[in-house]
N, C-alpha and C. Protein backbone atom coordinates (compact mmCIF):
# COMPACT_ATOMS: atom_id res chain seq x y z
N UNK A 1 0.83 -1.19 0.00
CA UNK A 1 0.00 0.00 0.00
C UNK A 1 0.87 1.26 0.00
N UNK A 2 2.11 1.22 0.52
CA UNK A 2 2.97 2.50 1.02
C UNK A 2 3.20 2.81 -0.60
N UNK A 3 3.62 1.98 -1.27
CA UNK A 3 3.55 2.60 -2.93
C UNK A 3 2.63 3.21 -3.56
N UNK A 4 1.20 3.08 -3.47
CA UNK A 4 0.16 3.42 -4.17
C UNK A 4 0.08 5.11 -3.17
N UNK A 5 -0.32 4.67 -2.30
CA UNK A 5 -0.01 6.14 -1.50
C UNK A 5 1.12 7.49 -2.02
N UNK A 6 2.11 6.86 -2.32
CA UNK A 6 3.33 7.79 -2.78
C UNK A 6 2.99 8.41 -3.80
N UNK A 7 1.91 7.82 -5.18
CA UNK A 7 0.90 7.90 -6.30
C UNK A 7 0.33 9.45 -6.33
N UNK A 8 -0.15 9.63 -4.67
CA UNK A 8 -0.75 10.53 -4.50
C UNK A 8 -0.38 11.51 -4.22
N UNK A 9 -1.37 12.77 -4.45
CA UNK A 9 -0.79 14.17 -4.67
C UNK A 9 -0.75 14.41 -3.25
N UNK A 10 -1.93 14.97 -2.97
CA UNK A 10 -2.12 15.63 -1.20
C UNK A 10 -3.03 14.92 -0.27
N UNK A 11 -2.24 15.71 0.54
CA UNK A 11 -2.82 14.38 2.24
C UNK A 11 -4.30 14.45 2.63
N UNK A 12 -5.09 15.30 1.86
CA UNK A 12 -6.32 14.54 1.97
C UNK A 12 -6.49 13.54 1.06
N UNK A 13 -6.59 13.26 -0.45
CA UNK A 13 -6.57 12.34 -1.12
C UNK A 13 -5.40 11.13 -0.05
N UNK A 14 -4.37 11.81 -0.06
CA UNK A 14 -3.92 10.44 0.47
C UNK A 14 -4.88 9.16 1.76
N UNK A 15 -5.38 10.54 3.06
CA UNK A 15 -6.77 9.80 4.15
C UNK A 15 -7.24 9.58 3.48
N UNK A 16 -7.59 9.49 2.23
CA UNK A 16 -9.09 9.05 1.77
C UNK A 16 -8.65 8.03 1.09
N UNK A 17 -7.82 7.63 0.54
CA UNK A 17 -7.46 6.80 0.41
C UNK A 17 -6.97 5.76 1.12
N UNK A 18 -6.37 5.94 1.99
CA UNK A 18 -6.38 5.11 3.73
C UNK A 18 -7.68 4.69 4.23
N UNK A 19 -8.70 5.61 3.89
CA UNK A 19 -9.67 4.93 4.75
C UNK A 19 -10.63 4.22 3.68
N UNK A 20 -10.07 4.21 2.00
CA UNK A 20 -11.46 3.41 1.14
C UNK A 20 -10.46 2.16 1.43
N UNK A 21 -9.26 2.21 1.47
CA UNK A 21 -8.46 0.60 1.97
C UNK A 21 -8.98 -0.26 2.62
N UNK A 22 -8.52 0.78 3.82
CA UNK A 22 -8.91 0.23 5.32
C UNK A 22 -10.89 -0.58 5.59
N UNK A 23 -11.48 0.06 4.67
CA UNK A 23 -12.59 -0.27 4.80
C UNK A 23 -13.09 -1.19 3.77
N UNK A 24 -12.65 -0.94 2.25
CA UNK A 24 -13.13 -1.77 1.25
C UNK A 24 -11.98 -3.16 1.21
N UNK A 25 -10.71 -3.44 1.27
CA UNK A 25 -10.10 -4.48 1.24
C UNK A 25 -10.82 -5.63 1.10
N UNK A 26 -11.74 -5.98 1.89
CA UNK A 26 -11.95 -7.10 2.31
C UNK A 26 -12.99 -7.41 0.84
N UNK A 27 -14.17 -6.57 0.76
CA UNK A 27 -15.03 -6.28 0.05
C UNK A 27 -14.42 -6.44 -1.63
N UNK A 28 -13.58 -5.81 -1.50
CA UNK A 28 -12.87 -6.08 -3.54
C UNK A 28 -12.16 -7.11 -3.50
N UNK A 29 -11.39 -8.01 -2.15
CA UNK A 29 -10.65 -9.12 -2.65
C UNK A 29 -12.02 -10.30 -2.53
N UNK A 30 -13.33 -10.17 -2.03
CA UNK A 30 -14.35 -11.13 -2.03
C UNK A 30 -14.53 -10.92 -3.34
N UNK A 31 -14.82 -9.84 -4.05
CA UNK A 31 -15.67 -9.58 -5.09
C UNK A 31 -14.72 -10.10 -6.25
N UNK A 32 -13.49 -9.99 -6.22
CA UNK A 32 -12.65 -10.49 -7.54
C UNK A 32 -12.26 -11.82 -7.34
N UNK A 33 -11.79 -12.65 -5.82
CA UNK A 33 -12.26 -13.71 -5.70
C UNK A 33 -13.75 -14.58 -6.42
N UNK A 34 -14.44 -13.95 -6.08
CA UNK A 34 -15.66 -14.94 -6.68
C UNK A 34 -15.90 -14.76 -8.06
N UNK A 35 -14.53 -14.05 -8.59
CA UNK A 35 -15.03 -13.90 -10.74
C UNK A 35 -13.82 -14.64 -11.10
N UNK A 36 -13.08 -14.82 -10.45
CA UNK A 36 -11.60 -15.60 -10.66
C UNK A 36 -11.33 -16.77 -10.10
N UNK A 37 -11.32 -17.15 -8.81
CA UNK A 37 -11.50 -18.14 -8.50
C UNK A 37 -10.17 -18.46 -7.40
N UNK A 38 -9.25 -17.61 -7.82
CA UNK A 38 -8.08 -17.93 -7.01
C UNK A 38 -7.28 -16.83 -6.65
N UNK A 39 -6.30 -17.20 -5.37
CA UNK A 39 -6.05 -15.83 -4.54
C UNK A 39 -4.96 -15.01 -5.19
N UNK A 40 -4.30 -15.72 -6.04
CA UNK A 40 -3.24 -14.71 -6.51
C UNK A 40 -4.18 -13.92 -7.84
N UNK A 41 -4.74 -14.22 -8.18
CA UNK A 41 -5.25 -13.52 -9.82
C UNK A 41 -6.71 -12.16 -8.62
N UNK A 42 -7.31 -12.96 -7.54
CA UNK A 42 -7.95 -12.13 -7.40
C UNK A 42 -6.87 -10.47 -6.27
N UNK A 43 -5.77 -11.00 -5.93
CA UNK A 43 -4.83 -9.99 -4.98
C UNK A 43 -4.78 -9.34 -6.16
N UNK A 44 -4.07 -9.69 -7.38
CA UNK A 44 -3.55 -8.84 -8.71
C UNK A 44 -4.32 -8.12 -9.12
N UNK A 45 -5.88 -8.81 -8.90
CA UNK A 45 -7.46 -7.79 -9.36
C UNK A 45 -7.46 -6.48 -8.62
N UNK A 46 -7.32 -6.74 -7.52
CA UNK A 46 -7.62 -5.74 -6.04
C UNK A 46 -6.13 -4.69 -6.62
N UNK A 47 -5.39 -5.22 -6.88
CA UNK A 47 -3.92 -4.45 -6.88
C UNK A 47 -4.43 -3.12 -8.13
N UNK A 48 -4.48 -3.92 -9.63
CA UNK A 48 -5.09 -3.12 -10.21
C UNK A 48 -6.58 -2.32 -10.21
N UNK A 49 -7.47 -2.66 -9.31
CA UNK A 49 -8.31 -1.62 -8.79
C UNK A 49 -8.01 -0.36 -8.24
N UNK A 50 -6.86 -0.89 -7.05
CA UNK A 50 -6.49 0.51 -6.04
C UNK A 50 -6.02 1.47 -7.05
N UNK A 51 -5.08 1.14 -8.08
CA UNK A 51 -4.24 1.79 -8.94
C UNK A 51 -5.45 2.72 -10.07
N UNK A 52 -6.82 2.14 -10.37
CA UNK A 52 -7.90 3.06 -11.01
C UNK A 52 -8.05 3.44 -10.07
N UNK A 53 -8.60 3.50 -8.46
CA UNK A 53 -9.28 4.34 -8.32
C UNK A 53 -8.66 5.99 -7.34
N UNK A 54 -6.91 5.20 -7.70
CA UNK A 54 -6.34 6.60 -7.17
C UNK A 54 -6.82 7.43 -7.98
N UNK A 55 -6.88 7.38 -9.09
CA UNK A 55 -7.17 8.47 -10.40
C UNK A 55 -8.52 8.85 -10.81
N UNK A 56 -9.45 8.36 -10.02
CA UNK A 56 -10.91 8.64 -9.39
C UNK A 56 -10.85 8.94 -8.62
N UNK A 57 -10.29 9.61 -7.41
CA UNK A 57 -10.25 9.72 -6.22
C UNK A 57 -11.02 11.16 -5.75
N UNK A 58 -11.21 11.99 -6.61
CA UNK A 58 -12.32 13.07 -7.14
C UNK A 58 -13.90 12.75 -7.19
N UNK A 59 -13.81 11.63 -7.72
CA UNK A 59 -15.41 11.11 -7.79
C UNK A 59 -15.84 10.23 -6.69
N UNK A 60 -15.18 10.29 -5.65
CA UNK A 60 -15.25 9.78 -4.46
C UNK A 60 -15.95 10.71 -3.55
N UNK A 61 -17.22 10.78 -3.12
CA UNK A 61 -17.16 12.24 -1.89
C UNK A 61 -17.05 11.70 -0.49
N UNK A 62 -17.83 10.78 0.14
CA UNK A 62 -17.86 10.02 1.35
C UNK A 62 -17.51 8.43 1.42
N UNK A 63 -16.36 8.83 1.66
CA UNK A 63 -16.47 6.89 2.02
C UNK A 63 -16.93 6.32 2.59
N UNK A 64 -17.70 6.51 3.64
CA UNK A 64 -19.11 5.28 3.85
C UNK A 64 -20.20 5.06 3.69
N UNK A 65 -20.84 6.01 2.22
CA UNK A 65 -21.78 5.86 1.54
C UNK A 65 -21.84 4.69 0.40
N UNK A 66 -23.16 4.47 0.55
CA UNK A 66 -23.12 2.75 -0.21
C UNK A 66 -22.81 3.38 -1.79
N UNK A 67 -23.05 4.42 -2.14
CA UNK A 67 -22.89 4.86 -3.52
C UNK A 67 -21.13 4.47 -3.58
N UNK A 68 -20.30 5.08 -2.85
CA UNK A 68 -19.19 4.54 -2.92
C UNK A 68 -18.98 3.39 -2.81
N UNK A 69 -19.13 2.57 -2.09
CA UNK A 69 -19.26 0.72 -1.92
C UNK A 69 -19.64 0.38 -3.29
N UNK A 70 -20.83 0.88 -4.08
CA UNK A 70 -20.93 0.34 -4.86
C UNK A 70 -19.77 0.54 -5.89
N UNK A 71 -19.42 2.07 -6.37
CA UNK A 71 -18.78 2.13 -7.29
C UNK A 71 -17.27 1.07 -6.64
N UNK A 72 -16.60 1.06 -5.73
CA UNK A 72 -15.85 0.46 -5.66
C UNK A 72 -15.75 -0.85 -6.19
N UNK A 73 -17.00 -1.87 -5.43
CA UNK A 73 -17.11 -2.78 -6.11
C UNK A 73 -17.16 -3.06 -7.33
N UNK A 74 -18.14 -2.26 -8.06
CA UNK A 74 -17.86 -2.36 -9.85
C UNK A 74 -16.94 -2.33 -10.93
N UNK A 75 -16.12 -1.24 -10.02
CA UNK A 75 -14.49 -0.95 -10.25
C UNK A 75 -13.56 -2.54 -10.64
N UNK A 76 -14.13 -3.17 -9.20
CA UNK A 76 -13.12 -4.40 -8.62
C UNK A 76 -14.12 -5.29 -9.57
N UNK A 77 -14.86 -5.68 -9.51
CA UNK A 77 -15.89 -6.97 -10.59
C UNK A 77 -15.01 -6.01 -12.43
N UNK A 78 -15.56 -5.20 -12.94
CA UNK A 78 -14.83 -4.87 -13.97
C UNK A 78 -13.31 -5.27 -14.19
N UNK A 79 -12.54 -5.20 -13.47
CA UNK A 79 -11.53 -5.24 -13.15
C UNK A 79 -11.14 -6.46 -13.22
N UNK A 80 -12.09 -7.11 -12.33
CA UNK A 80 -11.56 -9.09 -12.37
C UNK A 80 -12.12 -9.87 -13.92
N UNK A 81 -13.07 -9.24 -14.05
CA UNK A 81 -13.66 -9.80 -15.67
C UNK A 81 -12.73 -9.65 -16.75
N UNK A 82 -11.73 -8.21 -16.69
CA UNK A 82 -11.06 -7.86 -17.77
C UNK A 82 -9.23 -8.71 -17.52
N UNK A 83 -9.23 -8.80 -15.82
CA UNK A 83 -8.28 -10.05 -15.99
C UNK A 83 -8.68 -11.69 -16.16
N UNK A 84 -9.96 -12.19 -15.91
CA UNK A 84 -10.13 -13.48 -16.13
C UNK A 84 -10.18 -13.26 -17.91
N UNK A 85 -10.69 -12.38 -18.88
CA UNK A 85 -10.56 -12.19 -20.46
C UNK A 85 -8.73 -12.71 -20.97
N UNK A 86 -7.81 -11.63 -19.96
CA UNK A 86 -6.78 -11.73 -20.16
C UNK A 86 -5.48 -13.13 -19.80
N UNK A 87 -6.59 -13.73 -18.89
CA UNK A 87 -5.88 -15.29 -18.39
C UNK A 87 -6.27 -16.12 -19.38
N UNK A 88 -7.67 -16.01 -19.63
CA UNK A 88 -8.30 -16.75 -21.19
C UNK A 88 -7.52 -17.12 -22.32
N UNK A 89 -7.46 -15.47 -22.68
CA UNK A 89 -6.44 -15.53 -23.89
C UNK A 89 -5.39 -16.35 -23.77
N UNK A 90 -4.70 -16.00 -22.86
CA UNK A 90 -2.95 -16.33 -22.71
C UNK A 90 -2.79 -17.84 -22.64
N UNK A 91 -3.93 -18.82 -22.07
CA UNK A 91 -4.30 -20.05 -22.17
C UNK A 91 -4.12 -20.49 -23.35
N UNK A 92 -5.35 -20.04 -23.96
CA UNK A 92 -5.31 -20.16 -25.83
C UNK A 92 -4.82 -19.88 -26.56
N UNK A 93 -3.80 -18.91 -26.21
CA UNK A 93 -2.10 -19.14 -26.74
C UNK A 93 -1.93 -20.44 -26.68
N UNK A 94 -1.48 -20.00 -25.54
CA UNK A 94 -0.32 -21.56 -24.89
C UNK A 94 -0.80 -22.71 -25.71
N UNK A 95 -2.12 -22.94 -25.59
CA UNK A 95 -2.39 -24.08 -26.13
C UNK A 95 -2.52 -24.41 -27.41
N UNK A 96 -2.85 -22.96 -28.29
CA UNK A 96 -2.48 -22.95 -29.83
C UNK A 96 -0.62 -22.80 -30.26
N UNK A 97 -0.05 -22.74 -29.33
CA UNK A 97 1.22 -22.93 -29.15
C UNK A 97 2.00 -24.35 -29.27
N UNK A 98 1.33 -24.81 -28.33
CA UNK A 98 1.69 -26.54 -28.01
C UNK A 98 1.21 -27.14 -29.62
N UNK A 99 -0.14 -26.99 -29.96
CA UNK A 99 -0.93 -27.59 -30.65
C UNK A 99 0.48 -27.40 -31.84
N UNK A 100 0.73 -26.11 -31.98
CA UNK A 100 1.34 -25.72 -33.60
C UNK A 100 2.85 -26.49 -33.51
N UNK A 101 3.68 -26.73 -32.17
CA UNK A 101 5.08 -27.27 -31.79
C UNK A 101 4.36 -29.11 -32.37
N UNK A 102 3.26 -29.51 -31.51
CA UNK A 102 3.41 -30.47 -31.43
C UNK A 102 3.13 -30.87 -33.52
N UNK A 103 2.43 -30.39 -33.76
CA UNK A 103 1.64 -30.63 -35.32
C UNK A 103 3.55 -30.76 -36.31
N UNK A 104 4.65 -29.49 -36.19
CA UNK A 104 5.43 -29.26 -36.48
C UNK A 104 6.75 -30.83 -35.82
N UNK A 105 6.36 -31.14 -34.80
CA UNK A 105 7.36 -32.12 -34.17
C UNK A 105 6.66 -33.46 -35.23
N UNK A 106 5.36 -33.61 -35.77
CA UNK A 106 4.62 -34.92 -36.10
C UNK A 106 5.16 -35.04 -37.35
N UNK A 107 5.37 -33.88 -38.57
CA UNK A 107 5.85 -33.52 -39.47
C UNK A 107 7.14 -33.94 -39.65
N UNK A 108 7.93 -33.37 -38.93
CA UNK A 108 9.59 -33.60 -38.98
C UNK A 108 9.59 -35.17 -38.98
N UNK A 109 8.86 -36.24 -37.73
CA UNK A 109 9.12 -37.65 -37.64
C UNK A 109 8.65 -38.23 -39.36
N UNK A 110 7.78 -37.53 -39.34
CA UNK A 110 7.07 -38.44 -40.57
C UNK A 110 8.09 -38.12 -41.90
N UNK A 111 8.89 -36.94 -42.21
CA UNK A 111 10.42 -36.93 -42.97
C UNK A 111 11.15 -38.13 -43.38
């Protein structure tokens, strides 16, 4: 967290940002947990959330209004959808990868 903080301009943005932490943490690593499935892809979700919503931190007025809860959360669900898209892909690489090594290894034997 001491990094994302440093991000920031002035020490009110910075409390306010201390306290959407301190209060939402729990709330965005449940919420990207349950679109991902596992703890490192959903920590990485939460990681790239904090990092949008320093740069929202304007459209923030009260942090313990559910309007904020919500946008946070949506933030963090958006967020985990556009990394479970990006784990997808990289799969279907890999595996159009293997597929094209292995097709290329079947070729050479049959030489």
């Amino acid at each position: 967290m001491l990094i994302l903080i440093t991000a920031i301009d002035t020490p009110e943005d910075k409390s306010k940002f201390e306290k959407i932490y301190n209060k939402y943490i729990d709330v965005m690593y449940y919420a990207a947990f349950g679109i991902l499935g596992g703890q490192y892809e959903a920590e990485e979700a939460v990681s790239q959330t904090l990092f949008k919503l320093i740069s929202h931190l304007e459209k923030i007025e009260d942090v313990d209004s559910k309007k904020t809860k919500a946008f946070i959360i949506t933030v963090t669900e958006h967020t985990a959808i556009d990394c479970y898209r990006k784990i997808k892909r990289e799969r279907f690489t890999q595996i159009n990868d293997e597929e094209i090594c292995s097709q290329y290894a079947q070729e050479c034997v049959r030489r």
